[in-house]
C-alpha atoms as a PDB file:
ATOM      1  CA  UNK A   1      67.276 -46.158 -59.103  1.00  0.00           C
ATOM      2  CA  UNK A   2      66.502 -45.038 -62.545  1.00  0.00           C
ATOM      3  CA  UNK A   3      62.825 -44.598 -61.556  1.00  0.00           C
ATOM      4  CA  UNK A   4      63.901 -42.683 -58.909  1.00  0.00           C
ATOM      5  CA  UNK A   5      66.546 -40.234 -60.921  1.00  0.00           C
ATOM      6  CA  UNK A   6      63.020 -39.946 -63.367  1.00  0.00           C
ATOM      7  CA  UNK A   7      61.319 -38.672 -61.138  1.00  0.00           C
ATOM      8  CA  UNK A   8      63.597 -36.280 -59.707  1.00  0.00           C
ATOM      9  CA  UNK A   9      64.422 -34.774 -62.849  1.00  0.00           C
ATOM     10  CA  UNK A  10      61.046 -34.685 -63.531  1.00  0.00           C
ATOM     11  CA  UNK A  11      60.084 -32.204 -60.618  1.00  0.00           C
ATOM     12  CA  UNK A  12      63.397 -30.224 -62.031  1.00  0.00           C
ATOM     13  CA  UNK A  13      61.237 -29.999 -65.437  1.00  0.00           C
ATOM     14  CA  UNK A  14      58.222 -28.717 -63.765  1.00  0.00           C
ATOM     15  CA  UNK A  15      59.852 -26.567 -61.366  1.00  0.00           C
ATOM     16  CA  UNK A  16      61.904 -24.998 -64.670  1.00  0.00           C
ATOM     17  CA  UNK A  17      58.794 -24.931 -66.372  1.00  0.00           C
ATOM     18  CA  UNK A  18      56.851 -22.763 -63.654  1.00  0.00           C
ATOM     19  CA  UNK A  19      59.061 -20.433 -63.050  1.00  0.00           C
ATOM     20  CA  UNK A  20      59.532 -19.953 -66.833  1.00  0.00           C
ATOM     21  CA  UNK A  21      55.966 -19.052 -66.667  1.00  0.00           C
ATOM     22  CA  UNK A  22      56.078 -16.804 -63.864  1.00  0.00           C
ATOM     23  CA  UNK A  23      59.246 -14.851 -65.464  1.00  0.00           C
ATOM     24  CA  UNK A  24      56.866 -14.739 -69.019  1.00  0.00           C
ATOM     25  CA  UNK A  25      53.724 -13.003 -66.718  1.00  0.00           C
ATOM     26  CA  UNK A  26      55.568 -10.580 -64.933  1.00  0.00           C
ATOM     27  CA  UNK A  27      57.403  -9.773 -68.377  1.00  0.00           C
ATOM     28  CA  UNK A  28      53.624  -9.497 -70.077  1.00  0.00           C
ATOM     29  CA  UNK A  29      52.604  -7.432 -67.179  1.00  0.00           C
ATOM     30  CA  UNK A  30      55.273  -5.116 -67.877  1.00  0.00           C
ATOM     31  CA  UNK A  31      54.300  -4.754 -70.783  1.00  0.00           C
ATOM     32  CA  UNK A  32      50.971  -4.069 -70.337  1.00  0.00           C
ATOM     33  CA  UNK A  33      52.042  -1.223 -67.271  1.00  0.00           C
ATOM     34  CA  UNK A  34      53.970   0.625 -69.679  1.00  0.00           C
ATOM     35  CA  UNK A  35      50.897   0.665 -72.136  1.00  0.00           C
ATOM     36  CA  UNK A  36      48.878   2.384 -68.903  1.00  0.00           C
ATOM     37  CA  UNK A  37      46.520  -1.116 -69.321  1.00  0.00           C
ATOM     38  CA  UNK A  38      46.547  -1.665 -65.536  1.00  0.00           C
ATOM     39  CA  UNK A  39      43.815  -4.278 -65.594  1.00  0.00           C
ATOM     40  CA  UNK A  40      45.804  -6.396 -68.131  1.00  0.00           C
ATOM     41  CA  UNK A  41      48.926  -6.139 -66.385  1.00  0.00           C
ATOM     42  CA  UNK A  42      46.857  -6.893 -63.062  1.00  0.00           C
ATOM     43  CA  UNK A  43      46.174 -10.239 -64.438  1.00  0.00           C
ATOM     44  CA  UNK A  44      49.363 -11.169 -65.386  1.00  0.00           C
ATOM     45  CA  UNK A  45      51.066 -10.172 -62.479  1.00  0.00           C
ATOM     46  CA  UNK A  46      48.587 -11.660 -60.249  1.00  0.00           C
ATOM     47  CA  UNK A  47      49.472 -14.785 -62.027  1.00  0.00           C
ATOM     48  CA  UNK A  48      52.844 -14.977 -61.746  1.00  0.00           C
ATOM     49  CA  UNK A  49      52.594 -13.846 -58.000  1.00  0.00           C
ATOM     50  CA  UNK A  50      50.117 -16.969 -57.314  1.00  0.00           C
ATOM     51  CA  UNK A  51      52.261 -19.148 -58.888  1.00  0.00           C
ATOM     52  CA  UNK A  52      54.958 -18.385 -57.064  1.00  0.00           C
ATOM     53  CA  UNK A  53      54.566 -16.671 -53.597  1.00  0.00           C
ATOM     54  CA  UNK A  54      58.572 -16.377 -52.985  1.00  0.00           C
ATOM     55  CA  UNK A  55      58.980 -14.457 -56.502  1.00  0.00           C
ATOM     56  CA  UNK A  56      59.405 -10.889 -55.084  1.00  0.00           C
ATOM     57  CA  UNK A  57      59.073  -9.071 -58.085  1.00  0.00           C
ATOM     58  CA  UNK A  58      55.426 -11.187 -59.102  1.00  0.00           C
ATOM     59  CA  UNK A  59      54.751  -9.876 -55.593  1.00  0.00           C
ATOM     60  CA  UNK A  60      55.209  -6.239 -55.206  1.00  0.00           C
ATOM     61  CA  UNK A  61      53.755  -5.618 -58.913  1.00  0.00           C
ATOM     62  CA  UNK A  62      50.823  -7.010 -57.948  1.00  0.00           C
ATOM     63  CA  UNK A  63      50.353  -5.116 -54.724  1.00  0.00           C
ATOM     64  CA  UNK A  64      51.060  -1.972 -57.027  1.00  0.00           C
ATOM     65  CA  UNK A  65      48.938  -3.007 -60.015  1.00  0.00           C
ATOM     66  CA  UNK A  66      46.107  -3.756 -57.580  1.00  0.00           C
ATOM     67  CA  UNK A  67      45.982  -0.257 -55.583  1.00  0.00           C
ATOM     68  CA  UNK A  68      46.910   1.421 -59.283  1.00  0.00           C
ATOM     69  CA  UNK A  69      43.032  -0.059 -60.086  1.00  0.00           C
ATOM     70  CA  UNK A  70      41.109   0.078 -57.052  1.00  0.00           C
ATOM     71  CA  UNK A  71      42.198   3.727 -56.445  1.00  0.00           C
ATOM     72  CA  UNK A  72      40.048   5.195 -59.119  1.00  0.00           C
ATOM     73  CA  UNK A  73      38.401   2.505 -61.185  1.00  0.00           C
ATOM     74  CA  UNK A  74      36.788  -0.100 -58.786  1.00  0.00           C
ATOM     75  CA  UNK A  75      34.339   1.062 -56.099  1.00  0.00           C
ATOM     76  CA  UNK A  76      32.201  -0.354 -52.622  1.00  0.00           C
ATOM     77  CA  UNK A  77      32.712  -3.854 -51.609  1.00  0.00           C
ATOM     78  CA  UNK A  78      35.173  -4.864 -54.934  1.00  0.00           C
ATOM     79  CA  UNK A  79      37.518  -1.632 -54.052  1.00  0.00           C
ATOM     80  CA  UNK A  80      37.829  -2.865 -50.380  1.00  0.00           C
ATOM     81  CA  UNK A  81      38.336  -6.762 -51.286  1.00  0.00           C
ATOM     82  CA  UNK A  82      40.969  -5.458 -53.673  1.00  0.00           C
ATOM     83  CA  UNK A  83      42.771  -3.289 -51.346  1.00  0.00           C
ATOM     84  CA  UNK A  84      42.867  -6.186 -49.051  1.00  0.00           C
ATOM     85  CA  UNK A  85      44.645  -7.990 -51.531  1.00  0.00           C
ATOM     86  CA  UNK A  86      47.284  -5.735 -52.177  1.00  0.00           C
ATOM     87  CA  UNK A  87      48.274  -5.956 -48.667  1.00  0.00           C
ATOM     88  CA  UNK A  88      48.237  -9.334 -48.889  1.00  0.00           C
ATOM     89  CA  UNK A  89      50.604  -9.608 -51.984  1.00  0.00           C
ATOM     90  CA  UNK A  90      52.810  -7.117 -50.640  1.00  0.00           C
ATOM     91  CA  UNK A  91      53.631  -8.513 -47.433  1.00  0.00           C
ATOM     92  CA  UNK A  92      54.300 -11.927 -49.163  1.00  0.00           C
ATOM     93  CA  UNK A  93      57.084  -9.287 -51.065  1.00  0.00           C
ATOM     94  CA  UNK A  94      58.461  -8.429 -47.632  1.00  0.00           C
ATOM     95  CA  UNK A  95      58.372 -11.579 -47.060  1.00  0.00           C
ATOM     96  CA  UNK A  96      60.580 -12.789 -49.961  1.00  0.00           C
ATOM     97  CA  UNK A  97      63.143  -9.904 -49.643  1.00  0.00           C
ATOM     98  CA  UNK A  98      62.362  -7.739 -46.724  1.00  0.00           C
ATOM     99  CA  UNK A  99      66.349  -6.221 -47.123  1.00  0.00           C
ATOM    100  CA  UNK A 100      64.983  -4.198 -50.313  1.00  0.00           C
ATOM    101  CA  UNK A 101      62.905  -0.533 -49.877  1.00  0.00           C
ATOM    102  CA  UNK A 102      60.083  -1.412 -52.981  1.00  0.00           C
ATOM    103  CA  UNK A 103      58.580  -4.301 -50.652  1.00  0.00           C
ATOM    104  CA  UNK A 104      58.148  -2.267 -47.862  1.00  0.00           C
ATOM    105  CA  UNK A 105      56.625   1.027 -50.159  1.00  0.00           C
ATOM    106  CA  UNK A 106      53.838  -1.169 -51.696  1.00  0.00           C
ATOM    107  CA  UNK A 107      53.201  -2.303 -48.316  1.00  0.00           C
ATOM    108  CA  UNK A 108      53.659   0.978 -47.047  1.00  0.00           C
ATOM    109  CA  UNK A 109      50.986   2.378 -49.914  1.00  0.00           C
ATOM    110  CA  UNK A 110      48.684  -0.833 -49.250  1.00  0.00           C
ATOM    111  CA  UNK A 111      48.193  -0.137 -45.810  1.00  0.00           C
ATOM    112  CA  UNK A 112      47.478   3.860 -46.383  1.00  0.00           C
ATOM    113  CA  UNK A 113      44.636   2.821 -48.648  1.00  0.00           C
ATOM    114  CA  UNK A 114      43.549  -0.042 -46.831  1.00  0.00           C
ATOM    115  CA  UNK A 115      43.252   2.078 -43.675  1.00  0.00           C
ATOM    116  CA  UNK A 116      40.401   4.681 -45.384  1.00  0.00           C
ATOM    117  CA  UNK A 117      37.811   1.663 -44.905  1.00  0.00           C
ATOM    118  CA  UNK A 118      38.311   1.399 -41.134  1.00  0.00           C
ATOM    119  CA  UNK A 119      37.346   2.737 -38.131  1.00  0.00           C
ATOM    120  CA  UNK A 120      39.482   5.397 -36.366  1.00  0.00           C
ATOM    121  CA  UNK A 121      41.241   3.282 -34.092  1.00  0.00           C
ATOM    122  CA  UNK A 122      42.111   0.903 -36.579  1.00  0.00           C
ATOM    123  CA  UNK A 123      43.055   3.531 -39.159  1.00  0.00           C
ATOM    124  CA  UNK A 124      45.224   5.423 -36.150  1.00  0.00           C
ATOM    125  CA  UNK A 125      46.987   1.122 -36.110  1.00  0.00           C
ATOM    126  CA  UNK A 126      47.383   1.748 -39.923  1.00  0.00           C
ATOM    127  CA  UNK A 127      48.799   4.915 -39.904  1.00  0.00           C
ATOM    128  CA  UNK A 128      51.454   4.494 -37.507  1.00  0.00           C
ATOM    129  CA  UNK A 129      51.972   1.149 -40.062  1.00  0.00           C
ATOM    130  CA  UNK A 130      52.258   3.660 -42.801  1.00  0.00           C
ATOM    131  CA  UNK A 131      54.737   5.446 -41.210  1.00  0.00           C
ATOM    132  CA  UNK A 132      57.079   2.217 -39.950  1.00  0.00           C
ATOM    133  CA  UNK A 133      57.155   0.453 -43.556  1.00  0.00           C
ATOM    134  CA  UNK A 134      57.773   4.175 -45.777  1.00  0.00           C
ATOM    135  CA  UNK A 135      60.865   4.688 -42.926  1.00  0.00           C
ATOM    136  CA  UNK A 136      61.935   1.404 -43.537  1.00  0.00           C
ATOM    137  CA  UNK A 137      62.150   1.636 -47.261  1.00  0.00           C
ATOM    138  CA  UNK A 138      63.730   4.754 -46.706  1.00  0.00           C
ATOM    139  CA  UNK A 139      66.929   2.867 -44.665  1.00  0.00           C
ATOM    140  CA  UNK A 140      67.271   0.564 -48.115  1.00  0.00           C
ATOM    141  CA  UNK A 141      67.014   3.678 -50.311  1.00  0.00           C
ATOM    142  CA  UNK A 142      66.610   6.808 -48.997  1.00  0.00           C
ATOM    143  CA  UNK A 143      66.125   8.644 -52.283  1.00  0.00           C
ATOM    144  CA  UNK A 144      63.464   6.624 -53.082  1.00  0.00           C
ATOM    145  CA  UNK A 145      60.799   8.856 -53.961  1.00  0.00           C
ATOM    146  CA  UNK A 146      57.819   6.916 -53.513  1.00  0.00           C
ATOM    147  CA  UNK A 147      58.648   6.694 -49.824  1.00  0.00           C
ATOM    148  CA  UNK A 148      59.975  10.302 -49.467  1.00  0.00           C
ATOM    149  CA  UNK A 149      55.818  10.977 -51.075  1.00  0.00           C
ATOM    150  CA  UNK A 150      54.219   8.570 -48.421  1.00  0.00           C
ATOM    151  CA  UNK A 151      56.051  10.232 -45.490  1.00  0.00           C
ATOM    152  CA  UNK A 152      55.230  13.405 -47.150  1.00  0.00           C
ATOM    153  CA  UNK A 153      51.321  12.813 -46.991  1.00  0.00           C
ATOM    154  CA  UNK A 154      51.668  10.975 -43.853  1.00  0.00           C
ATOM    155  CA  UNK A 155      52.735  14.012 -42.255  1.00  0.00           C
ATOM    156  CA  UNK A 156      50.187  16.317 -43.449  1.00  0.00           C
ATOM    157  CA  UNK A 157      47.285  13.916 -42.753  1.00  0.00           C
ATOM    158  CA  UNK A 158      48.205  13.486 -39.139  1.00  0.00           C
ATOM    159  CA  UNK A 159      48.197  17.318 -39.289  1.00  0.00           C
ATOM    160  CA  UNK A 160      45.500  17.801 -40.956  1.00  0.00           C
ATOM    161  CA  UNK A 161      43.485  16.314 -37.745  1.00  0.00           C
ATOM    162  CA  UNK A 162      42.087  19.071 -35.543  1.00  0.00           C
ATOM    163  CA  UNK A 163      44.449  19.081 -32.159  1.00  0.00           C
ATOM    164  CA  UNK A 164      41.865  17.393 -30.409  1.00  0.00           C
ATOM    165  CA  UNK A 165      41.872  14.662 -32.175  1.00  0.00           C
ATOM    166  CA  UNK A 166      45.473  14.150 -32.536  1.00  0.00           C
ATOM    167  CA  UNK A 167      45.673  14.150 -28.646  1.00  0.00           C
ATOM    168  CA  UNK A 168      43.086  11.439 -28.481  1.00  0.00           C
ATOM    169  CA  UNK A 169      45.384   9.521 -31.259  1.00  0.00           C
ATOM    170  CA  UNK A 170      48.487  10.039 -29.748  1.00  0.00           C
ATOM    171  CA  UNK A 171      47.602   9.004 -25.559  1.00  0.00           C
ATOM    172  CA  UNK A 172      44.399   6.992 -26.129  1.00  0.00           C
ATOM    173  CA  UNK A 173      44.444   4.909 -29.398  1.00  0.00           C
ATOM    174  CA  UNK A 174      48.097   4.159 -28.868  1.00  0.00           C
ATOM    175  CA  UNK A 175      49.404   6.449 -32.029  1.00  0.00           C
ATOM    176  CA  UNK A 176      52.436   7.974 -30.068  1.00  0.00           C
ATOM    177  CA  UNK A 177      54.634   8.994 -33.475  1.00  0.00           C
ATOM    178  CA  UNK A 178      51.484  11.420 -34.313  1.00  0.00           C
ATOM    179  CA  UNK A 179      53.753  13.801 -32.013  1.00  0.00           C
ATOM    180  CA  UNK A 180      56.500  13.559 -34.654  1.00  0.00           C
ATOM    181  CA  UNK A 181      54.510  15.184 -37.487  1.00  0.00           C
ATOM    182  CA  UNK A 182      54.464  18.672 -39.163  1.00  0.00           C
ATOM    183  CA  UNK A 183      53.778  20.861 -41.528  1.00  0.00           C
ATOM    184  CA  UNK A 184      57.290  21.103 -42.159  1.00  0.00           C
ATOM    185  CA  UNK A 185      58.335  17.890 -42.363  1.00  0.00           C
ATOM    186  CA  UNK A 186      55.203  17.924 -44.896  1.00  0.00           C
ATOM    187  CA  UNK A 187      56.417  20.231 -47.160  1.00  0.00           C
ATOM    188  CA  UNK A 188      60.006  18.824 -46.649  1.00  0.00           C
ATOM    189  CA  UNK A 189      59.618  14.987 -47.844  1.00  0.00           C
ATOM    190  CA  UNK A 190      56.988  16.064 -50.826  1.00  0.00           C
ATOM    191  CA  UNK A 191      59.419  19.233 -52.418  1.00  0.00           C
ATOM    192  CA  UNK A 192      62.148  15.961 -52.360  1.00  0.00           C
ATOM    193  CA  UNK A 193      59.874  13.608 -54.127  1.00  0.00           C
ATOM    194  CA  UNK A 194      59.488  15.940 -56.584  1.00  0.00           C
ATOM    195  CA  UNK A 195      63.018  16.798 -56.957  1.00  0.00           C
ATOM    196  CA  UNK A 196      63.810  13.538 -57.455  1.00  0.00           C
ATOM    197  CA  UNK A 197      60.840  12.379 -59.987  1.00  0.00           C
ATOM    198  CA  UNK A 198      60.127  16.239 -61.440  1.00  0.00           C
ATOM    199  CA  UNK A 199      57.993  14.819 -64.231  1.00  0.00           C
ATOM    200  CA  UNK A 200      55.664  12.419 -61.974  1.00  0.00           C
ATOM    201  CA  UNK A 201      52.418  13.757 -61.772  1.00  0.00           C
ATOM    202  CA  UNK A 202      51.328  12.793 -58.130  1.00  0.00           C
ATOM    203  CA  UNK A 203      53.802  14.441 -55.920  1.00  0.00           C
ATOM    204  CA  UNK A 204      53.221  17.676 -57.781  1.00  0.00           C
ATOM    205  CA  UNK A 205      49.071  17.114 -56.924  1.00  0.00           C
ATOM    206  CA  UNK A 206      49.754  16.305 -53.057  1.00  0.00           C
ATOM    207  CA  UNK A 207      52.341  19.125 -53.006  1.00  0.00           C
ATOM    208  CA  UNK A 208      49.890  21.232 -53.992  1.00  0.00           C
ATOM    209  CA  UNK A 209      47.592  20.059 -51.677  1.00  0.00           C
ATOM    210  CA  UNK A 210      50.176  20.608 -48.839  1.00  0.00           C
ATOM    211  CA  UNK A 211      50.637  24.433 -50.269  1.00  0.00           C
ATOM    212  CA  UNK A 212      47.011  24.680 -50.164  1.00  0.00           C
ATOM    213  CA  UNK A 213      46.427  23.828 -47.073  1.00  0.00           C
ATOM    214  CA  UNK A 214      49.337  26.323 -45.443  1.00  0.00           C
ATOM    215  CA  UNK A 215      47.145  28.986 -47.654  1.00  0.00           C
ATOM    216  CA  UNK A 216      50.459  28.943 -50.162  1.00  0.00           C
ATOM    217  CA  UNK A 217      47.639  29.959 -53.002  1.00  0.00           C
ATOM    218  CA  UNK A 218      50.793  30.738 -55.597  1.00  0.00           C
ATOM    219  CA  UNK A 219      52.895  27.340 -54.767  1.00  0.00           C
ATOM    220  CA  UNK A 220      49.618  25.697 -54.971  1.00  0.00           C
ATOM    221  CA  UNK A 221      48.689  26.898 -58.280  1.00  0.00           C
ATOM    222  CA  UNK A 222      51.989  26.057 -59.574  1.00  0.00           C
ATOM    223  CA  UNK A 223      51.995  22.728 -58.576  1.00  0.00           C
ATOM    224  CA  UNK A 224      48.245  22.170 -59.646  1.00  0.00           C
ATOM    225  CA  UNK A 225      49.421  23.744 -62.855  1.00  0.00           C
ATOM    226  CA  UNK A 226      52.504  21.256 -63.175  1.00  0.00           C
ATOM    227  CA  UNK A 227      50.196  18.764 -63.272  1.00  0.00           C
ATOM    228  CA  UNK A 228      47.833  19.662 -66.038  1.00  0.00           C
ATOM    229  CA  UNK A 229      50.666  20.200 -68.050  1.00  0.00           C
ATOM    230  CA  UNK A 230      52.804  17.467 -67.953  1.00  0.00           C
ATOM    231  CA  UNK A 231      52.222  14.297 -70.247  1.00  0.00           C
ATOM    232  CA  UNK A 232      50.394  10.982 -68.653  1.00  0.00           C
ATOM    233  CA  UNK A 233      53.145   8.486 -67.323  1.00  0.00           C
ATOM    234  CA  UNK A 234      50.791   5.876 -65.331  1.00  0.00           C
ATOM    235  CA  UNK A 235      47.690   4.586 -65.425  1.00  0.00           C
ATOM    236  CA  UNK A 236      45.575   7.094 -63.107  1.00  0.00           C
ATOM    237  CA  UNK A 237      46.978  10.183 -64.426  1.00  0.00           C
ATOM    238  CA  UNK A 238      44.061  11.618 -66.196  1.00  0.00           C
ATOM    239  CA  UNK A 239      42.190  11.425 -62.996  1.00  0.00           C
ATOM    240  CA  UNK A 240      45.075  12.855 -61.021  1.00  0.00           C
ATOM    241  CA  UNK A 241      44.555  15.980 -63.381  1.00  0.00           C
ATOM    242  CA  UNK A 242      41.094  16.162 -62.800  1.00  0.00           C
ATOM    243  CA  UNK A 243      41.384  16.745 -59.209  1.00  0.00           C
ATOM    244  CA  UNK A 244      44.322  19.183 -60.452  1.00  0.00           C
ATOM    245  CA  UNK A 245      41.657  21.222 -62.620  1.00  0.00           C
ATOM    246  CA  UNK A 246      39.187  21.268 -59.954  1.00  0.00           C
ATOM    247  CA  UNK A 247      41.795  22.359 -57.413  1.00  0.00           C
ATOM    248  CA  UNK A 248      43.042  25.075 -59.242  1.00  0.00           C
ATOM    249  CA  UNK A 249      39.341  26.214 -59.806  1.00  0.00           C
ATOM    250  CA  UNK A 250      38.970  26.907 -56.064  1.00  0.00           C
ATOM    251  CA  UNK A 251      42.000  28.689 -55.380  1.00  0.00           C
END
């Protein structure tokens, strides 16, 4: 009996013990996100997430650390493996808590940059993905603005296709909800986004982008402009205002 009660106790110790550690990595990974050191904050997360694959916080940081880095700073095969991974870690977050809209945006974010890789039936799969995990954040939160951005570019992407190819999409390759998109519903979901999160860089770039592409040359400007002058907030922002710079060049 005593052997016995040792022994369970001592898988209570251990169990504390690792998720002690798991709470201390996602707390240094924090850190390290705030100080725009995505790498760093990578690592830790990644940590905690591997230690623990029902801790849904270790889980959708990584997924959001990971596409944060491959985005602009990883390349070729390591950019692909790493988007891969991000999906991975974020449906694991789904998995722990699928009742909560941040799972379902990293997952939703995942899959859109997962899907450039692919071939066009698999990206049409992805895409129509895209769309079913950003609506399903938006039913947990629907002022979330990360969502309210994916839906945004998923709308203008799917009309950004010439018609011909949206036909083939929508009766051949089995992406039916390509009939739901529009401009307007475009510029609709990206002006909220930006309501809601005025000073984040990104939804004033893909705004932009959106203006630009409905030949909106003084809304695009102003957006491109927005984001040159606000401050950095995340990790990819100087290269978000690159592409601003350039943008507003060619207007």
């Amino acid at each position: 009996m005593r052997l016995r009660h040792f022994a369970s106790c001592f898988a209570l110790f251990i169990a504390a013990s690792a998720n002690a550690q798991t709470v201390n990595h996602v707390a240094l990974g924090d850190r390290e996100y705030v100080a725009l050191n995505a790498s760093a904050a990578l690592g830790h997360y990644k940590q905690a997430a591997d230690a623990d694959p029902s801790n849904y916080e270790a889980q959708w940081k990584t997924a959001r650390s990971a596409v944060d880095l491959a985005s602009f700073d990883l390349n070729g095969d390591v950019q692909k493996k790493m988007f891969v991974e991000s999906e991975l870690y974020a449906r694991r977050a789904v998995a722990a808590n699928t009742n909560d809209a941040e799972g379902h945006f990293h997952l939703a974010r995942a899959l859109g940059k997962r899907a450039l890789s692919l071939g066009a039936k698999e990206r049409i799969k992805y895409a129509t993905d895209v769309r079913a995990q950003a609506l399903d954040c938006l039913k947990f939160n629907p002022k979330h603005a990360g969502c309210l951005h994916v839906m945004g570019v998923w709308n203008a992407e799917v009309m950004r296709l010439n018609g011909f190819t949206r036909m083939i999409a929508r009766n051949l390759l089995g992406g039916k909800v390509f009939g739901s998109a529009s401009w307007a519903e475009a510029v609709r979901y990206m002006q909220e986004s930006v309501a809601i999160e005025p000073t984040r860089i990104v939804h004033h770039l893909d705004l932009g982008a959106i203006y630009k592409d409905r030949k909106d040359k003084a809304k695009a400007r102003a957006e491109y402009q927005a984001v040159i002058d606000l401050p950095i907030g995340d990790s990819n922002d100087r290269h978000l205002k690159a592409e601003a710079a350039k943008a507003l060049k060619s207007l």
